[in-house]
C-alpha atoms as a PDB file:
ATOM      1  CA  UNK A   1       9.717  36.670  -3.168  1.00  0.00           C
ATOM      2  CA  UNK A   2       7.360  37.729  -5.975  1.00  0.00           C
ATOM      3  CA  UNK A   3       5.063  40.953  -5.427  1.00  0.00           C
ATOM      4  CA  UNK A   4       2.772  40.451  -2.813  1.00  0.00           C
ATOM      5  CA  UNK A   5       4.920  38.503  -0.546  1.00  0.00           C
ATOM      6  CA  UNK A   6       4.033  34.701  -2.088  1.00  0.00           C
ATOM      7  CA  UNK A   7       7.226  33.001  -2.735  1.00  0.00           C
ATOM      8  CA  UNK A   8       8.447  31.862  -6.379  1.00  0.00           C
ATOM      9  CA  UNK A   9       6.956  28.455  -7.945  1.00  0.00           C
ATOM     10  CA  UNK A  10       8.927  26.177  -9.013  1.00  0.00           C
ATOM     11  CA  UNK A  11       6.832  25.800 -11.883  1.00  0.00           C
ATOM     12  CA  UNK A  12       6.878  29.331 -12.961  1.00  0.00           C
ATOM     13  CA  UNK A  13      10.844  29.784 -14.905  1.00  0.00           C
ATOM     14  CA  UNK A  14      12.488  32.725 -16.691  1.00  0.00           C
ATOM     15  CA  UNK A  15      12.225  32.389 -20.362  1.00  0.00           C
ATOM     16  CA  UNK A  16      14.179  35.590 -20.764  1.00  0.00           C
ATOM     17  CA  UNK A  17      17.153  34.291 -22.507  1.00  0.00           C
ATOM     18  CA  UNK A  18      15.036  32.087 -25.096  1.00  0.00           C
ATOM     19  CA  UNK A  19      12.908  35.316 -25.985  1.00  0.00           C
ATOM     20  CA  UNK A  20      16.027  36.677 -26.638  1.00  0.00           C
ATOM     21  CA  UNK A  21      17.642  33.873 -28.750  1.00  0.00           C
ATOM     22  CA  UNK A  22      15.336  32.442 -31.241  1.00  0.00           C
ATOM     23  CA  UNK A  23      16.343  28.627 -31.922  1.00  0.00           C
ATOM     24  CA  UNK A  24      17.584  28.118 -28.043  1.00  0.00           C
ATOM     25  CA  UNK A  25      17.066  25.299 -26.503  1.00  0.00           C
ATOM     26  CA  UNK A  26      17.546  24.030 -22.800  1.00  0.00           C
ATOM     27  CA  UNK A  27      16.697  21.418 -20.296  1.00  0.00           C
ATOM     28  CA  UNK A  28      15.182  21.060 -17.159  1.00  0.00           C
ATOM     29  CA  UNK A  29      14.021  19.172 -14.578  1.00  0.00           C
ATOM     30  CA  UNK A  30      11.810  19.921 -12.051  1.00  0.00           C
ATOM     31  CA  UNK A  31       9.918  18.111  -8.908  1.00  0.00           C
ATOM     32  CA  UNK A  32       7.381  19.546  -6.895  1.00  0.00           C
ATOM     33  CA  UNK A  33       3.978  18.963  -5.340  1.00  0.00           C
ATOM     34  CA  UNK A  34       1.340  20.004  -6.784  1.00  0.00           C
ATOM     35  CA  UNK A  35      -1.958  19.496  -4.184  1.00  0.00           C
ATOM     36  CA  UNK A  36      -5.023  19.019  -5.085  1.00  0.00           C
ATOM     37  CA  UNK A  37      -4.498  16.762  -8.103  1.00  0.00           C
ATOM     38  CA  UNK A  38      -7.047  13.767  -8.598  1.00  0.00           C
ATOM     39  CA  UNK A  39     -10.238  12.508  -9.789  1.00  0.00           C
ATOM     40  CA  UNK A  40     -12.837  10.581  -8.182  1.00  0.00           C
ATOM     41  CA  UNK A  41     -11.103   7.104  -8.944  1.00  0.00           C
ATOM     42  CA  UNK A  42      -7.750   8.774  -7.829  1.00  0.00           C
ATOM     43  CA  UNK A  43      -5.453  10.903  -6.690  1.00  0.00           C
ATOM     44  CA  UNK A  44      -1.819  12.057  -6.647  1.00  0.00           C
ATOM     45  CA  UNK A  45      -0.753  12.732  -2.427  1.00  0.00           C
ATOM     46  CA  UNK A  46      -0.931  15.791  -1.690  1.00  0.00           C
ATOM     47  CA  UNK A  47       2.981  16.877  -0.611  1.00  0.00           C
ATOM     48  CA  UNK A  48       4.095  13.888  -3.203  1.00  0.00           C
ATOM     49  CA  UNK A  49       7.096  15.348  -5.954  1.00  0.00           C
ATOM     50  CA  UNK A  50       5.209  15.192  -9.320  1.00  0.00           C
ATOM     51  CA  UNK A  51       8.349  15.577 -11.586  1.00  0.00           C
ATOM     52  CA  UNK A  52       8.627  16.757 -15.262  1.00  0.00           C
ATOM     53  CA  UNK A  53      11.800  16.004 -17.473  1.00  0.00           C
ATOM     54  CA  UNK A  54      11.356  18.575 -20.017  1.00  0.00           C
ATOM     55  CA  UNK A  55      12.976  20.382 -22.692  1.00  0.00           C
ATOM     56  CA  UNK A  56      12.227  24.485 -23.495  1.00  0.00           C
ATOM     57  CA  UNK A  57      12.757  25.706 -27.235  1.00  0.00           C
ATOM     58  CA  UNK A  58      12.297  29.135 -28.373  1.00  0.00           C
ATOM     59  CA  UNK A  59      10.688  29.480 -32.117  1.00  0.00           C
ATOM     60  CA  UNK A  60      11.157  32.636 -34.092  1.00  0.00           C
ATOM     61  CA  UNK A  61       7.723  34.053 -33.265  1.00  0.00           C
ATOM     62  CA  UNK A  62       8.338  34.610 -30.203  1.00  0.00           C
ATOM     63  CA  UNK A  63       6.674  31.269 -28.915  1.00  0.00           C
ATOM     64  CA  UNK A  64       8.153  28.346 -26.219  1.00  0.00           C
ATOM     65  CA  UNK A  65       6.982  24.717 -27.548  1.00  0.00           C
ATOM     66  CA  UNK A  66       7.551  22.679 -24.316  1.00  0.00           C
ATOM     67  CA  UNK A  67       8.582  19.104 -24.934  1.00  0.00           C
ATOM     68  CA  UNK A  68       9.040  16.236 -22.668  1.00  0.00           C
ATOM     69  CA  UNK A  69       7.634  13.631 -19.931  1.00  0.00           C
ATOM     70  CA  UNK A  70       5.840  14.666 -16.501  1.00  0.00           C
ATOM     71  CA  UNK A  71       5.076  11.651 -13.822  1.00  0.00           C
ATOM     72  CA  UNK A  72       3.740  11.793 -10.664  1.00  0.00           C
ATOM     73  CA  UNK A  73       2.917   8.811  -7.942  1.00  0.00           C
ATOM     74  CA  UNK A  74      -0.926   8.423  -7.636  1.00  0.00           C
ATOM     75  CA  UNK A  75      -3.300   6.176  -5.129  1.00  0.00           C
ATOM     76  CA  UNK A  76      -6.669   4.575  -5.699  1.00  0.00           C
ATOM     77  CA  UNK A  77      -9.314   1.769  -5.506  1.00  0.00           C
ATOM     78  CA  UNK A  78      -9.140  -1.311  -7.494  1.00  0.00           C
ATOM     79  CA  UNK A  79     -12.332  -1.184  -8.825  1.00  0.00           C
ATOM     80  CA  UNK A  80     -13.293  -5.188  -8.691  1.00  0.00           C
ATOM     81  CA  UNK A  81     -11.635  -5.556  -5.388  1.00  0.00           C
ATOM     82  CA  UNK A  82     -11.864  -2.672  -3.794  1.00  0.00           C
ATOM     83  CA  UNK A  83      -8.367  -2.800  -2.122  1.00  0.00           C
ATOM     84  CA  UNK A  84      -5.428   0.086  -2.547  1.00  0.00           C
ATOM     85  CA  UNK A  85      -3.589   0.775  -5.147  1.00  0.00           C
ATOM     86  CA  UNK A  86      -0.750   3.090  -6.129  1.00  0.00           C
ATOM     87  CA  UNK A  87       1.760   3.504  -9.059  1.00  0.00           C
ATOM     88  CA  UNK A  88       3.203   6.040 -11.116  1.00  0.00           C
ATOM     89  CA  UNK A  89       1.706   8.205 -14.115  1.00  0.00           C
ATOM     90  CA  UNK A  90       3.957   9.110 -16.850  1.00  0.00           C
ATOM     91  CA  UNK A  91       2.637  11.627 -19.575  1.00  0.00           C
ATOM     92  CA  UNK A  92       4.597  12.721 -22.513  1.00  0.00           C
ATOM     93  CA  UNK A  93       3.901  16.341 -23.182  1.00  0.00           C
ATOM     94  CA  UNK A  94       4.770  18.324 -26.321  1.00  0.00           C
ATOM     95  CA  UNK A  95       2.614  21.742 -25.687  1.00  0.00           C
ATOM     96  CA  UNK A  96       2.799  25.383 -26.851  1.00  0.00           C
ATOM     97  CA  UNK A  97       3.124  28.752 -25.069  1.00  0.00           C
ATOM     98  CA  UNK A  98       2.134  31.832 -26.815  1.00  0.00           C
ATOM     99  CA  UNK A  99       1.538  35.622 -25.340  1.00  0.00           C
ATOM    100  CA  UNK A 100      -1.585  36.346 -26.865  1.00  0.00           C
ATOM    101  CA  UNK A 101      -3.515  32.940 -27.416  1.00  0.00           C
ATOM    102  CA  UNK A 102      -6.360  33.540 -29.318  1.00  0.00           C
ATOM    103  CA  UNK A 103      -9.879  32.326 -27.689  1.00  0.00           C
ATOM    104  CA  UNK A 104     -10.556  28.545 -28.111  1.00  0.00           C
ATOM    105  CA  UNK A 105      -6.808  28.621 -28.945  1.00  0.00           C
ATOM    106  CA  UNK A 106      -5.145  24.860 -27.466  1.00  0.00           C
ATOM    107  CA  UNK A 107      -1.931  26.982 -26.171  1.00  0.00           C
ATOM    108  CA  UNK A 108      -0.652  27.888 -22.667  1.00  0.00           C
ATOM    109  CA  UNK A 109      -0.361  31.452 -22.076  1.00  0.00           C
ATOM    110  CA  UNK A 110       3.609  33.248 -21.525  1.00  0.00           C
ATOM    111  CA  UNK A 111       3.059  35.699 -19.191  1.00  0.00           C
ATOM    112  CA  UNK A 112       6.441  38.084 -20.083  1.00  0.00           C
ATOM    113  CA  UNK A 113       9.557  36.594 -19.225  1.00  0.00           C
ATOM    114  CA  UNK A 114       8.058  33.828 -16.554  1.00  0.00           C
ATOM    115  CA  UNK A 115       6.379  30.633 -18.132  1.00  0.00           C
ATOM    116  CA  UNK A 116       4.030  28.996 -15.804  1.00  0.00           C
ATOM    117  CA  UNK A 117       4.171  25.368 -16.271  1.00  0.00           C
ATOM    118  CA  UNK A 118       1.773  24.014 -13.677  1.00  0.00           C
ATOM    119  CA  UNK A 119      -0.969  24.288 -15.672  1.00  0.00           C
ATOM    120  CA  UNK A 120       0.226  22.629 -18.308  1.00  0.00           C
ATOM    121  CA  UNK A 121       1.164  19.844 -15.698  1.00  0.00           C
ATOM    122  CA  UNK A 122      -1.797  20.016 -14.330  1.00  0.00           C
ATOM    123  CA  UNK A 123      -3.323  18.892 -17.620  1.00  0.00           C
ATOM    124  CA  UNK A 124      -0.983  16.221 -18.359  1.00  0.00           C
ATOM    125  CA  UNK A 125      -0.865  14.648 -14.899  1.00  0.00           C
ATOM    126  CA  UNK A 126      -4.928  14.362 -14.898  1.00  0.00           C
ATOM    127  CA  UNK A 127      -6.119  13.188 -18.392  1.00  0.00           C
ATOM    128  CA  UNK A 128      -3.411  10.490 -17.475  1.00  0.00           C
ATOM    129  CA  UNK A 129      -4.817   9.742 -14.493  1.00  0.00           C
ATOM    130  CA  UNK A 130      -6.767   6.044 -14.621  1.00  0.00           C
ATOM    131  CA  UNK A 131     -10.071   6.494 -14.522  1.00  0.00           C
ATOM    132  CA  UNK A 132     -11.021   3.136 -12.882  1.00  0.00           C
ATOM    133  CA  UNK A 133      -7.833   1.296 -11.487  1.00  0.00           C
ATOM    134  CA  UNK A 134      -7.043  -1.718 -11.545  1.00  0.00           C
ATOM    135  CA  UNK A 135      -4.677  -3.828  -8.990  1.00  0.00           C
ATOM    136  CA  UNK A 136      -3.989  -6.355 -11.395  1.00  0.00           C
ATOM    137  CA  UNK A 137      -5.193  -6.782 -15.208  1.00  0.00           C
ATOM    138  CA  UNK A 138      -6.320 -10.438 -13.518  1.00  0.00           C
ATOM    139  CA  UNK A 139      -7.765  -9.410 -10.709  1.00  0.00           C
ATOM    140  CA  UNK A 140     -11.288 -11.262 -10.550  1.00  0.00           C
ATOM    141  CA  UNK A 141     -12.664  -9.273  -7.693  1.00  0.00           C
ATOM    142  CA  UNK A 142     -13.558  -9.511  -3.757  1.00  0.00           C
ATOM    143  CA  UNK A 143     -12.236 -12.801  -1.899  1.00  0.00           C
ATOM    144  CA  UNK A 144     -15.599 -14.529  -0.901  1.00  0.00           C
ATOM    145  CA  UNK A 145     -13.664 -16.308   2.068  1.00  0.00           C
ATOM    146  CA  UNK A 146     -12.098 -12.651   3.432  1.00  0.00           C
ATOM    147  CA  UNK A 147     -15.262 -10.955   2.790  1.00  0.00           C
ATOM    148  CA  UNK A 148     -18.457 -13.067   4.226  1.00  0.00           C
ATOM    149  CA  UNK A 149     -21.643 -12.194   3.685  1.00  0.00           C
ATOM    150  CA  UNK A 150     -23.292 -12.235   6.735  1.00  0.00           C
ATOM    151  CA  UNK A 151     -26.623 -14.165   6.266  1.00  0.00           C
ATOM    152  CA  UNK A 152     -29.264 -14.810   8.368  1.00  0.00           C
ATOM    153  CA  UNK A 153     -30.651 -17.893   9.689  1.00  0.00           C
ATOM    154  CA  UNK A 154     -34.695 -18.249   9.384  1.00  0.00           C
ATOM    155  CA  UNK A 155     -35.271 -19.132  12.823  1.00  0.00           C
ATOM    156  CA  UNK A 156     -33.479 -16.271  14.307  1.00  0.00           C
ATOM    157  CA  UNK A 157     -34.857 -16.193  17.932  1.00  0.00           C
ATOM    158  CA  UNK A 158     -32.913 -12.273  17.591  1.00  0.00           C
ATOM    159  CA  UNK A 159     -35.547 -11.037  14.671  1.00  0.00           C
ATOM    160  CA  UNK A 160     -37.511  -8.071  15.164  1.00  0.00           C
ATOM    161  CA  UNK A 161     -41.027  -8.427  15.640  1.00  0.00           C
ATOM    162  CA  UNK A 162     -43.180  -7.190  12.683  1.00  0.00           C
ATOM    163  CA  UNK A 163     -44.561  -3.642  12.368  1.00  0.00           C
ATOM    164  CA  UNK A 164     -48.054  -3.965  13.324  1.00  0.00           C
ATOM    165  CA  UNK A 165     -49.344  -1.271  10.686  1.00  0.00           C
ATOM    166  CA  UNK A 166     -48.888  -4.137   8.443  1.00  0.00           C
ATOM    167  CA  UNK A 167     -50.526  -6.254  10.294  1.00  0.00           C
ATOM    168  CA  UNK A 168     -53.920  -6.321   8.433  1.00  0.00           C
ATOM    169  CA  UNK A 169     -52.329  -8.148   4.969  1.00  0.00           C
ATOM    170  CA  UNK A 170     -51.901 -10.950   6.958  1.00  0.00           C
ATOM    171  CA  UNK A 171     -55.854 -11.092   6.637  1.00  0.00           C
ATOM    172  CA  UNK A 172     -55.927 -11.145   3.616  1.00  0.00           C
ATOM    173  CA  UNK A 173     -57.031 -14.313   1.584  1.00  0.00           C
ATOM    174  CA  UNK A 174     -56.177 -15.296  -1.737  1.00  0.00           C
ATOM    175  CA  UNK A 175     -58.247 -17.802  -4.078  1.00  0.00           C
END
């Protein structure tokens, strides 16, 4: 447990040996959800595994470049035919984690010994996001014969009578 009583992410891993080691390098692998990720369009479930295959190298300065792929199942809305659709995102990422990023600076923060990665996945998970999916590159729409439009006959017995405040155009006469 971490102060406070909130248990550990498993985004959040000890980068103690690597500060310690210039030059090291390691692997890992990690799946976990991550709620809450989506756009309008769509959205990754929440309680899905969004997994990252990455790879954790520790440069001189003190600074973790993170390299590798993050992918994560998403769901949406064809946007010509409206039905579901779900796949798979894949993102490569190849970011940077210093202690003391300077403002406007387009680096992760490394907090001490712990680097937070879910922010970085975050990123990568959403800019790869589609922002209007598609079922099929073909798809040519809504199927006219499963989706009738309903049209009305024009001597519906069923029509509402007219509003009588408009009564007085039909007195009206035009030359």
């Amino acid at each position: 447990m971490r102060p406070g009583g909130v248990a550990p992410s498993a985004w959040v891993v000890s980068v103690t040996e690597h500060k310690r080691n210039p030059g090291m390098q390691r692997e890992l692998r990690v799946a976990a959800p991550l709620p809450g990720l989506g756009l309008s369009s769509a959205t990754v479930p929440d309680g899905a595994d969004v997994e990252a295959e990455l790879e954790l190298e520790a440069l001189t300065d003190g600074r973790i470049v993170v390299t590798g792929v993050v992918r994560a199942p998403w769901t949406g809305e064809c946007r010509r035919c409206l039905e579901p659709v779900t796949d798979v995102v894949t993102a490569e990422v190849r970011e940077v984690f210093e202690p003391h990023p300077p403002d406007g600076a387009e680096t992760y923060r490394l907090d001490g010994e712990q680097l937070d990665l879910e922010p970085m996945v975050r990123d990568a998970v959403l800019l790869a996001l589609p922002i209007a999916p598609l079922c099929a590159t073909g798809c040519a729409g809504p199927d006219p014969d499963a989706h009738p439009v309903a049209v009305a006959a024009e001597d519906a017995d069923d029509a509402p009578p007219p509003d009588p405040r408009w009564s007085a155009l039909g007195d009206l006469k035009f030359d």
